[in-house]
Protein backbone atom coordinates (compact mmCIF):
# COMPACT_ATOMS: atom_id res chain seq x y z
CA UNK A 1 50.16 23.52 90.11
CA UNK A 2 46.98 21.89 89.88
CA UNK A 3 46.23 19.62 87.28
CA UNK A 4 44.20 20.78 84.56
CA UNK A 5 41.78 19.09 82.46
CA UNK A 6 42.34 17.30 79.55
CA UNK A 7 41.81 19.58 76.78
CA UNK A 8 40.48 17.08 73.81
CA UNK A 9 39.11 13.63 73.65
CA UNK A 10 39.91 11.17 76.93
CA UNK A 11 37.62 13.16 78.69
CA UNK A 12 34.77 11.90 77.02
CA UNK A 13 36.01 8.42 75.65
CA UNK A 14 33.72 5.96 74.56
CA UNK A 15 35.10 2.84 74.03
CA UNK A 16 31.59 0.61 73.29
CA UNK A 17 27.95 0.16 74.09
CA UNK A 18 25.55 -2.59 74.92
CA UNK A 19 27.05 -6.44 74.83
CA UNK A 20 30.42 -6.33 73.75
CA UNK A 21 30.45 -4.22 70.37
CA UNK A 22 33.91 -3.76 69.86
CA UNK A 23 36.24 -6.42 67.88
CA UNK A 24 38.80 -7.58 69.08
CA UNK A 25 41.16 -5.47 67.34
CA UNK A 26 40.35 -2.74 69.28
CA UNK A 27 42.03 -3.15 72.72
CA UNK A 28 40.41 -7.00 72.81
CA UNK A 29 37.24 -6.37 74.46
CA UNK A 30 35.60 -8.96 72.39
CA UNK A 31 37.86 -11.92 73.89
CA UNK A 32 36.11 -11.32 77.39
CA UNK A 33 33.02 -12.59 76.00
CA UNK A 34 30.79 -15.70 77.45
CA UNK A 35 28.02 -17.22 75.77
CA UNK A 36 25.85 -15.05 73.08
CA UNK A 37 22.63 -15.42 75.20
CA UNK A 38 21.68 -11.98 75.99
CA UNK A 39 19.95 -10.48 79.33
CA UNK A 40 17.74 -7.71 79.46
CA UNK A 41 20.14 -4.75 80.47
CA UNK A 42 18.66 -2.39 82.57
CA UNK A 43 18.18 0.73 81.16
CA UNK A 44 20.52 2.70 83.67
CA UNK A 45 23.56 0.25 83.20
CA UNK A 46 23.57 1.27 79.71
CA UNK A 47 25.37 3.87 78.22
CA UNK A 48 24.18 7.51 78.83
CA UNK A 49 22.03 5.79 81.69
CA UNK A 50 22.53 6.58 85.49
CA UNK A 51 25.90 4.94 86.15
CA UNK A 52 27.88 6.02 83.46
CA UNK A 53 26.62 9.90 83.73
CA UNK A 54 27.37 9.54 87.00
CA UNK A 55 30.99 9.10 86.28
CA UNK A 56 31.19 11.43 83.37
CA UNK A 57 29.77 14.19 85.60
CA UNK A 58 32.49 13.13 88.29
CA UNK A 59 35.21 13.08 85.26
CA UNK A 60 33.77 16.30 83.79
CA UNK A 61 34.79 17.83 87.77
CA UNK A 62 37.75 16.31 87.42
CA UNK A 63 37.26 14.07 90.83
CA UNK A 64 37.91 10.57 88.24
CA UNK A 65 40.07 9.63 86.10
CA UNK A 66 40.25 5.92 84.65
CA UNK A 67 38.37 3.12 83.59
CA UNK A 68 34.96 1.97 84.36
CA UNK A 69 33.38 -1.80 82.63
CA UNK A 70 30.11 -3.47 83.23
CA UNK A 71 29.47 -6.80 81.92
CA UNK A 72 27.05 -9.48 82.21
CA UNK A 73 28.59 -12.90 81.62
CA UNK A 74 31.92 -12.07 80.19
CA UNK A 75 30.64 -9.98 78.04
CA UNK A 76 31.25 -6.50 78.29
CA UNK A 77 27.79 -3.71 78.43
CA UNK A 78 29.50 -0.46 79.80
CA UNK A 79 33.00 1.02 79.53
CA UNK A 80 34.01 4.17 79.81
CA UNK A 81 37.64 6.22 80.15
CA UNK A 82 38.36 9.51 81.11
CA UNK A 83 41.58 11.45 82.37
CA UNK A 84 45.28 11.01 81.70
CA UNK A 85 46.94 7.75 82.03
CA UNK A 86 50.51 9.91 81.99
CA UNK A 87 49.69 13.93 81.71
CA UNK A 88 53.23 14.84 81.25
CA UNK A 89 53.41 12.63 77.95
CA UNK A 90 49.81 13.14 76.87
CA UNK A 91 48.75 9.33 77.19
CA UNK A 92 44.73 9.30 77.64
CA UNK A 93 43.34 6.39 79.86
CA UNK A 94 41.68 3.45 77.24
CA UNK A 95 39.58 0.91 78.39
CA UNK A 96 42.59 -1.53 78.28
CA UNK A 97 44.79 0.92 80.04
CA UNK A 98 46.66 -1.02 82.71
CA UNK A 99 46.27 0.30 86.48
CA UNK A 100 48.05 -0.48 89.83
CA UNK A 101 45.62 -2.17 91.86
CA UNK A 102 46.79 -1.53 95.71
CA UNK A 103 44.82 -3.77 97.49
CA UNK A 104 42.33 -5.11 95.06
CA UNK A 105 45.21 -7.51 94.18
CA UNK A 106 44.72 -10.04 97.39
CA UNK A 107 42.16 -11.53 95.02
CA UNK A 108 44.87 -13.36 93.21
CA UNK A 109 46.90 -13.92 96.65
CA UNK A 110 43.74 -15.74 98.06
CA UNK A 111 43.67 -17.67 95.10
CA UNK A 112 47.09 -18.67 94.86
CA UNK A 113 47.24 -19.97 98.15
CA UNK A 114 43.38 -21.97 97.94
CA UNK A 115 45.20 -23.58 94.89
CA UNK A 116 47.84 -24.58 96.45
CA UNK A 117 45.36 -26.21 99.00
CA UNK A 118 44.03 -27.58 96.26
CA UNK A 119 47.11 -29.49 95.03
CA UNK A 120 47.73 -30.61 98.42
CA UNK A 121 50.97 -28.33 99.55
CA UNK A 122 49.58 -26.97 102.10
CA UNK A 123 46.41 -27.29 104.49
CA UNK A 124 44.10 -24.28 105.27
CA UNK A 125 44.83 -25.01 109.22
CA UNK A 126 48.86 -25.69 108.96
CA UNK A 127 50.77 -23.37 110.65
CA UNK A 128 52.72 -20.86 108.68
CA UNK A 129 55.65 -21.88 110.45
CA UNK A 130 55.34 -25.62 108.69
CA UNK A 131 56.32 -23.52 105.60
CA UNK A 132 58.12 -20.66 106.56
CA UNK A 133 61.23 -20.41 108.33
CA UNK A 134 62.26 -17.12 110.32
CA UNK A 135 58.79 -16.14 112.08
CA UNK A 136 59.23 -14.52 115.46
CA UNK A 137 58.18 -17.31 118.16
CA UNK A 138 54.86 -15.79 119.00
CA UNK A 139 53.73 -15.81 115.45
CA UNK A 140 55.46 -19.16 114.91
CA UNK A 141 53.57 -20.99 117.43
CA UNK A 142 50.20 -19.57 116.85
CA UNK A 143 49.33 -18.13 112.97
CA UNK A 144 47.63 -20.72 110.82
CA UNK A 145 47.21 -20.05 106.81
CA UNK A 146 43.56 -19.37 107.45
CA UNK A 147 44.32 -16.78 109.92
CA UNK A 148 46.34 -15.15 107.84
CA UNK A 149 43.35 -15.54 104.59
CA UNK A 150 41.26 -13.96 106.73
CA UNK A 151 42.78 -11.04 108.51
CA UNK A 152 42.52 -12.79 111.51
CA UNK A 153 46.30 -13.20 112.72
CA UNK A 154 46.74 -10.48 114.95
CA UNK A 155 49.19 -8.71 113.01
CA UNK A 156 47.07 -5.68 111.53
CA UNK A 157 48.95 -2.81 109.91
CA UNK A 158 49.47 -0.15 112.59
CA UNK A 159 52.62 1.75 112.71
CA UNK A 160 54.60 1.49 115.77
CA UNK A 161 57.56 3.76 117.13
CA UNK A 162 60.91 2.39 115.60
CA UNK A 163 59.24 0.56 112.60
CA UNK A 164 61.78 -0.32 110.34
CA UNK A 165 61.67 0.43 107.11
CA UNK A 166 60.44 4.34 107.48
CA UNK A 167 57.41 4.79 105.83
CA UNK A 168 59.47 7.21 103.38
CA UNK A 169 62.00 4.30 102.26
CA UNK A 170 62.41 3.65 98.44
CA UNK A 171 63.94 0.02 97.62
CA UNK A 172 65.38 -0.38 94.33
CA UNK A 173 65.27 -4.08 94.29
CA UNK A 174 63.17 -6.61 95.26
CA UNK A 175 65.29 -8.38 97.12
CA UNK A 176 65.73 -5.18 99.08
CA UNK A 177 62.43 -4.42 99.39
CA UNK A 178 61.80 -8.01 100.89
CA UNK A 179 64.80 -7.65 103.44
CA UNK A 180 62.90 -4.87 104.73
CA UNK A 181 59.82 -6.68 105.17
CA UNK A 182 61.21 -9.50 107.36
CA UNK A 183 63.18 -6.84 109.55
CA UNK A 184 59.82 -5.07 109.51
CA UNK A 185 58.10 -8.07 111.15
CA UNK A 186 60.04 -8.86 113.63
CA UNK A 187 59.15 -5.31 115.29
CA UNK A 188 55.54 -6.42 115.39
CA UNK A 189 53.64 -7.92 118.41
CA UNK A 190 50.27 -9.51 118.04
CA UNK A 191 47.25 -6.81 118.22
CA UNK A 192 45.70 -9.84 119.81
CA UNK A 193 45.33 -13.77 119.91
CA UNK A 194 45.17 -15.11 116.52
CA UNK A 195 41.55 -16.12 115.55
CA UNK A 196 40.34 -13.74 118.24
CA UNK A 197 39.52 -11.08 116.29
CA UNK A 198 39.71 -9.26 112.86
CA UNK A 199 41.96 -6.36 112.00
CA UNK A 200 43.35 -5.65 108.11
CA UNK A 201 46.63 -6.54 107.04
CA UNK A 202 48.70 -6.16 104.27
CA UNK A 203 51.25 -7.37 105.94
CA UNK A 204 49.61 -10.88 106.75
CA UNK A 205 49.01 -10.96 103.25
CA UNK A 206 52.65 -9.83 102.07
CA UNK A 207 53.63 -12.90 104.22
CA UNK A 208 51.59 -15.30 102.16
CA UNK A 209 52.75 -14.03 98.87
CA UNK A 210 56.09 -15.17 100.52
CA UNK A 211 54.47 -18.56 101.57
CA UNK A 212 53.12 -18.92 98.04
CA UNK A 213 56.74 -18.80 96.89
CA UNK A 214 58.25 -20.95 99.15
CA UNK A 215 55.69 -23.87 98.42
CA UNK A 216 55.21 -23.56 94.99
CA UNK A 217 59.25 -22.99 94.61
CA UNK A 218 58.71 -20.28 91.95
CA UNK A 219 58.42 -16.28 92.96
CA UNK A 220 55.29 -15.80 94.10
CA UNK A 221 54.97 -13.23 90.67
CA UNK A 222 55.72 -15.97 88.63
CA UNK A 223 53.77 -18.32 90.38
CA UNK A 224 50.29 -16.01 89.96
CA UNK A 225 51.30 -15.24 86.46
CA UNK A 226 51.22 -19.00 85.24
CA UNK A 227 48.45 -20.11 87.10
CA UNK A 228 46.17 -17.52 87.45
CA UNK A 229 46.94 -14.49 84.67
CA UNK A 230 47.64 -17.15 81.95
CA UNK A 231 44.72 -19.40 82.14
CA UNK A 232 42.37 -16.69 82.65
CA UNK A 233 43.44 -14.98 79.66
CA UNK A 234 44.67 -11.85 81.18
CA UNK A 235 47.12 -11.02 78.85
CA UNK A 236 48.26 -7.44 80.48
CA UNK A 237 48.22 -8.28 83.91
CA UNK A 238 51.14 -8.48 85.77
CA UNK A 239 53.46 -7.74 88.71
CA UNK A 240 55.26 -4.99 87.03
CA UNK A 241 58.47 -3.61 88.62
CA UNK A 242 58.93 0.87 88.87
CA UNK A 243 61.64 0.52 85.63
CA UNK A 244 58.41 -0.56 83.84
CA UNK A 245 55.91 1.60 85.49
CA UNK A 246 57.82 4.66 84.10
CA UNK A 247 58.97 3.18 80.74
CA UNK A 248 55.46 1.50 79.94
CA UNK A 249 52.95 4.16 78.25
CA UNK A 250 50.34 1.10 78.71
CA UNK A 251 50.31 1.99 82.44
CA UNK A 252 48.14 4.65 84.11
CA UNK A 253 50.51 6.82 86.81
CA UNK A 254 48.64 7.42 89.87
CA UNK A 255 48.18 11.21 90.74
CA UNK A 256 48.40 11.52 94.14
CA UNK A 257 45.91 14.48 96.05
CA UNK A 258 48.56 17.72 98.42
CA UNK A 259 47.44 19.56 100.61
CA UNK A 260 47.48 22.19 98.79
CA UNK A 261 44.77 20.93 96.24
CA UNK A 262 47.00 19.96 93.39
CA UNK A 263 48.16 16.41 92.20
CA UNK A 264 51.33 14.85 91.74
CA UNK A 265 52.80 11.92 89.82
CA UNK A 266 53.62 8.95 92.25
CA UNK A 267 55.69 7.18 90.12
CA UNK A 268 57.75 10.41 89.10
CA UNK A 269 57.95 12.03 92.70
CA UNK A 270 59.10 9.24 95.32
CA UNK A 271 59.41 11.83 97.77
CA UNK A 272 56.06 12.76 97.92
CA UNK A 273 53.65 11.17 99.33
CA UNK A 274 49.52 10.87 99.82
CA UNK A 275 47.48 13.36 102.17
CA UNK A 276 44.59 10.48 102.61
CA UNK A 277 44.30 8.29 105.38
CA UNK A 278 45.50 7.71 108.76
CA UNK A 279 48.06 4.97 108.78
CA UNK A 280 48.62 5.54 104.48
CA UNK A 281 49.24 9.29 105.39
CA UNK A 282 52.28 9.94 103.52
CA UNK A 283 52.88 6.56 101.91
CA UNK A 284 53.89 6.15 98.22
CA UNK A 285 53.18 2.46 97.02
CA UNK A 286 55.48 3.83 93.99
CA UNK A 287 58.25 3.46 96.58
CA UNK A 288 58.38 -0.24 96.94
CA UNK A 289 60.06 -2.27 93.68
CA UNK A 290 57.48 -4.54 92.78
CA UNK A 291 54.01 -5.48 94.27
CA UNK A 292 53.88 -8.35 96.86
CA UNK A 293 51.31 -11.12 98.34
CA UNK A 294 50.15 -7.58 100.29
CA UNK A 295 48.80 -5.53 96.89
CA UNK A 296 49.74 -3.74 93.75
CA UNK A 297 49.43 -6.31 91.12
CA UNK A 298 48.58 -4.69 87.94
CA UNK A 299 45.85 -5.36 85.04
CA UNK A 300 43.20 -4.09 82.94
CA UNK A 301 39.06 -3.55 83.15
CA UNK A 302 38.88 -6.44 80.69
CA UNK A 303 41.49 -8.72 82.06
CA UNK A 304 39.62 -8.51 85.57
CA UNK A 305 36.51 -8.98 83.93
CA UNK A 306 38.25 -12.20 82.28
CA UNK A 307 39.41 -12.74 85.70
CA UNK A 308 35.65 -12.96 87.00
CA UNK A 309 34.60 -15.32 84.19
CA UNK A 310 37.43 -17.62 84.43
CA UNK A 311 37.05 -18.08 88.44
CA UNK A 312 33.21 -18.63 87.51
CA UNK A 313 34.22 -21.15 84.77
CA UNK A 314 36.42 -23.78 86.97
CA UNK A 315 39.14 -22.34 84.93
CA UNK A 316 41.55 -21.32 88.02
CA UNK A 317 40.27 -24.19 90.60
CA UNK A 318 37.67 -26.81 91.33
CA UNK A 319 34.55 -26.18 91.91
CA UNK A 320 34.62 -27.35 95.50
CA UNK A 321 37.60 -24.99 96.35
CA UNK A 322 36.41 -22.30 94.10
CA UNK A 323 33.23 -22.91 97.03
CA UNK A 324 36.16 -22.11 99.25
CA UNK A 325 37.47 -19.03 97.77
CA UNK A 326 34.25 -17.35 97.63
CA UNK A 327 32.63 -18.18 100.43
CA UNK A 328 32.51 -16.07 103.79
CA UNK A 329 34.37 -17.62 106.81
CA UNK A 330 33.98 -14.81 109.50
CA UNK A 331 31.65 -12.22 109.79
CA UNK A 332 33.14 -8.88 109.17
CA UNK A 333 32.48 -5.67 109.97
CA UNK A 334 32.07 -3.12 106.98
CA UNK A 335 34.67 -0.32 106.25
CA UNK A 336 31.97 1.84 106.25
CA UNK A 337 28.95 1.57 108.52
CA UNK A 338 25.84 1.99 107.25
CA UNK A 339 23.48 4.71 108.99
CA UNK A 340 20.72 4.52 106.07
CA UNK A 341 18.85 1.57 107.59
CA UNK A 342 18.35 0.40 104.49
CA UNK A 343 16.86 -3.80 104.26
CA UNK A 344 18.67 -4.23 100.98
CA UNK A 345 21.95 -4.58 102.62
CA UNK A 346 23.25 -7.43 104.35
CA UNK A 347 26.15 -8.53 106.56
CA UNK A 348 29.65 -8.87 105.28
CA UNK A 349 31.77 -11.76 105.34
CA UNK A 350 35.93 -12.77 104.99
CA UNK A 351 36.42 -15.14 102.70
CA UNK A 352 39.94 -16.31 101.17
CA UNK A 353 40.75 -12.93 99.88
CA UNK A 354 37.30 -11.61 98.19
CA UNK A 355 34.84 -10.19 100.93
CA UNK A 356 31.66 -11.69 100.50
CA UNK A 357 28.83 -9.77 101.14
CA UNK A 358 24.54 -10.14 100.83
CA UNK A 359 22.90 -6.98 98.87
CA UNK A 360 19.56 -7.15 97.99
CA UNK A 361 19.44 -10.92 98.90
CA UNK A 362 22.21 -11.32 95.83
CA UNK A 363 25.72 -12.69 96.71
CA UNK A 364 28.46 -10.54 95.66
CA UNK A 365 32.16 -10.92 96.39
CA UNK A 366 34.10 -8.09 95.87
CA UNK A 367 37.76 -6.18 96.85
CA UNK A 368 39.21 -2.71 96.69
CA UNK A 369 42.53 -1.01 97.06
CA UNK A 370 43.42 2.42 97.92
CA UNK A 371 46.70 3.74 98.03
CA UNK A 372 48.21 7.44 97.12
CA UNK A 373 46.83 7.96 93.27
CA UNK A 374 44.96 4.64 93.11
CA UNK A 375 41.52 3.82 93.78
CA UNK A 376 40.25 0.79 92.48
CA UNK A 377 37.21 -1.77 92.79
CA UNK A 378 36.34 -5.22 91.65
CA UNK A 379 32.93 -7.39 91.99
CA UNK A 380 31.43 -10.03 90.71
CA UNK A 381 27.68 -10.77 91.52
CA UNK A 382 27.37 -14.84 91.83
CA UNK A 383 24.05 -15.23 91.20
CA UNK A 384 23.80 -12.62 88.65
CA UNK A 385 26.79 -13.01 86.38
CA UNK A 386 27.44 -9.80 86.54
CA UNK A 387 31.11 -8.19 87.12
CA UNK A 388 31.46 -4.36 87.59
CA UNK A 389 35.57 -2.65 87.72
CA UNK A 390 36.13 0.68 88.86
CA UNK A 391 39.68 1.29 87.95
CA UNK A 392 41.01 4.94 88.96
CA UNK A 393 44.34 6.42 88.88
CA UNK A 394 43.33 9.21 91.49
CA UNK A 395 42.94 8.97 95.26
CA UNK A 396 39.51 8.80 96.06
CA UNK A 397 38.19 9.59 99.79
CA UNK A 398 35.60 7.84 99.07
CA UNK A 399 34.42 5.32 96.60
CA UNK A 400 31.45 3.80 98.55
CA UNK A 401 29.37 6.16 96.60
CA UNK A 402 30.07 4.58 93.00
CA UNK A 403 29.39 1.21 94.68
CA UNK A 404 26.80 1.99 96.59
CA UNK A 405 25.40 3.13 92.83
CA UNK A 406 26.55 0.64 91.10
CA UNK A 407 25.02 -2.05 93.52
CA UNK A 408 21.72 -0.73 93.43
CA UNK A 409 21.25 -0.61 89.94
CA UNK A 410 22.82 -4.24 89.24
CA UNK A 411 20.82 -5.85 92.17
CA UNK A 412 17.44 -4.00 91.29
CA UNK A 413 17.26 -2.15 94.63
């Protein structure tokens, strides 16, 4: 049956209100903070003001559940949780509640490669094949790192007939789940000529989480945990197998959208699957052991706002490849087009794993992830010092509308 509300206090939760109250006894917000100098925080970024009743009155419909944070240099302004992190055991989200991230996580894949770079391992134009053994011939002789950063490989996403594995398959191992992927590649052919064009993929990235192991010599988990998670303070984030999704009331289950208008438990119904999308149609990221270079790392609102002011701080690279990382390569076009005609917004760019973008002649580099039950969004505004997470353990159709709103009210448009 469908889902109902929660019937007492995570639909309303208030975790703090303008510039970081909270101590950091309660749920550590007060660790993300930057320097004491204050900004002037716009009236509707505060709570009760546009953006957060926005949310409440989408929670209050039940059409959110999570975490939302706002905060202006490290240190936290808005956050708000609503909804069940685990309905069946009566967890409410917090605003340290840890999430599956889907996509969103090729922020840390980006970076672990552009550090890499950075240590001189590997060079932004090598061929994959210099590092990787067991690339079919056409891909050997033709995909370059960058490519591959920047969605520009050829390889895309697109299901073909005979795919192997089945959208449908559940690996309980990570080895397994890895087999799988290679046998998976080698029933791709190029979309088109590497460099030629741009088309998504996961899968371009789930082959440089496997780079990132085989240079570093360390998992590619381990190898994003020690240099990224642990010097940016990001004490829950992690790449957390399905044992510990299930056993770990700290993590939000993603309730995946039927057909027939109720929601069901990902993690707790492998053989069900999510009704949104065209090539996700049926997919269950709950299915695979253990997220990949391709998506589903998990953290926290404050941990990726930690995140944010740690990249900003030359805490997780130089400054001249942090330049790298942030800065658009290609110009892409936007997952949704925009019919408003509107001069505020600008053109979108690839960079090494954030998309940077122009809004409102302000730089902001952002990524989302979408996947059955999760729907999640982080951005940090470069000229601003601003970082905005949208953290929700429902499938969204759409959450250009909470951007869109958020954007306008950071930027001033």
């Amino acid at each position: 049956m469908a889902l109902p509300k929660p019937d007492h206090a995570p639909s309303r939760r208030s975790a703090l209100g303008v510039l970081g109250a909270l101590p950091l006894a309660a749920g550590g917000l007060a660790a993300v903070q930057g320097t004491a100098e204050a900004s002037p925080v716009p009236k509707d970024l505060r709570p009760g003001g546009a953006f957060d009743r926005h949310i409440k009155g989408l929670a209050d419909d039940d059409e959110f559940s999570g975490t939302v944070m706002v905060a202006y240099r490290g240190r936290p302004v808005l956050a708000r949780a609503y909804g069940w992190a685990d309905r069946e055991n009566k967890v409410p989200n917090k605003t340290d509640t840890i999430y599956a991230l889907a996509s969103t996580s090729k922020l840390f894949t980006g970076l672990a490669v552009t550090q890499l770079a950075q240590q001189g391992k590997l060079r932004f134009y090598d061929l994959v094949s210099k590092h990787l053994d067991g690339l079919p011939t056409q891909m050997a002789q033709h995909i370059t790192v960058h490519h591959l950063l920047t969605h520009t490989s050829g390889l895309g996403d697109a299901r073909r007939p005979g795919e192997k594995p089945p959208p449908d398959k559940i690996h309980n191992s990570y080895e397994e789940q890895m087999a799988d992927f290679w046998a998976n590649l080698k029933t791709f052919d190029l979309e088109f000529a590497p460099g030629t064009r741009k088309a998504y993929s996961s899968m371009g990235y789930n082959l440089l989480g496997e780079l990132v192991a085989r240079v570093s010599g360390m998992s590619f988990q381990d190898y994003v945990r020690q240099n990224i998670f642990v010097p940016a303070g990001m004490r829950s984030s992690a790449y957390y197998d399905r044992r510990q999704w299930l056993a770990d009331e700290r993590i939000a289950h993603p309730y995946m959208y039927q057909k027939d208008g109720t929601r069901v438990d990902a993690v707790r119904n492998l053989d069900k699957g999510s009704v949104y999308g065209d090539a996700g149609q049926g997919s269950n990221s709950a299915r695979g052991w253990m997220g990949t270079g391709g998506g589903n790392g998990f953290s926290t609102a404050p941990d990726l706002v930690r995140f944010a002011f740690a990249l900003q701080g030359g805490k997780l690279a130089s400054r001249p490849h942090t330049e790298l990382y942030v800065n658009g390569k290609i110009s892409a076009r936007p997952l949704r087009e925009d019919t408003s005609g509107s001069p505020v917004r600008g053109e979108t760019f690839q960079a090494y794993g954030p998309v940077a973008t122009v809004y409102n002649n302000q730089r902001i580099i952002t990524h989302g992830g979408g996947a059955g039950g999760i729907s999640t969004s982080w951005s940090l505004y470069l000229d601003m010092d601003w970082t905005a997470v949208v953290l929700c353990n429902y499938d969204l159709q759409n959450l250009g509308p909470i951007i869109d709103l958020e954007r306008r009210l950071i930027t001033g448009a």
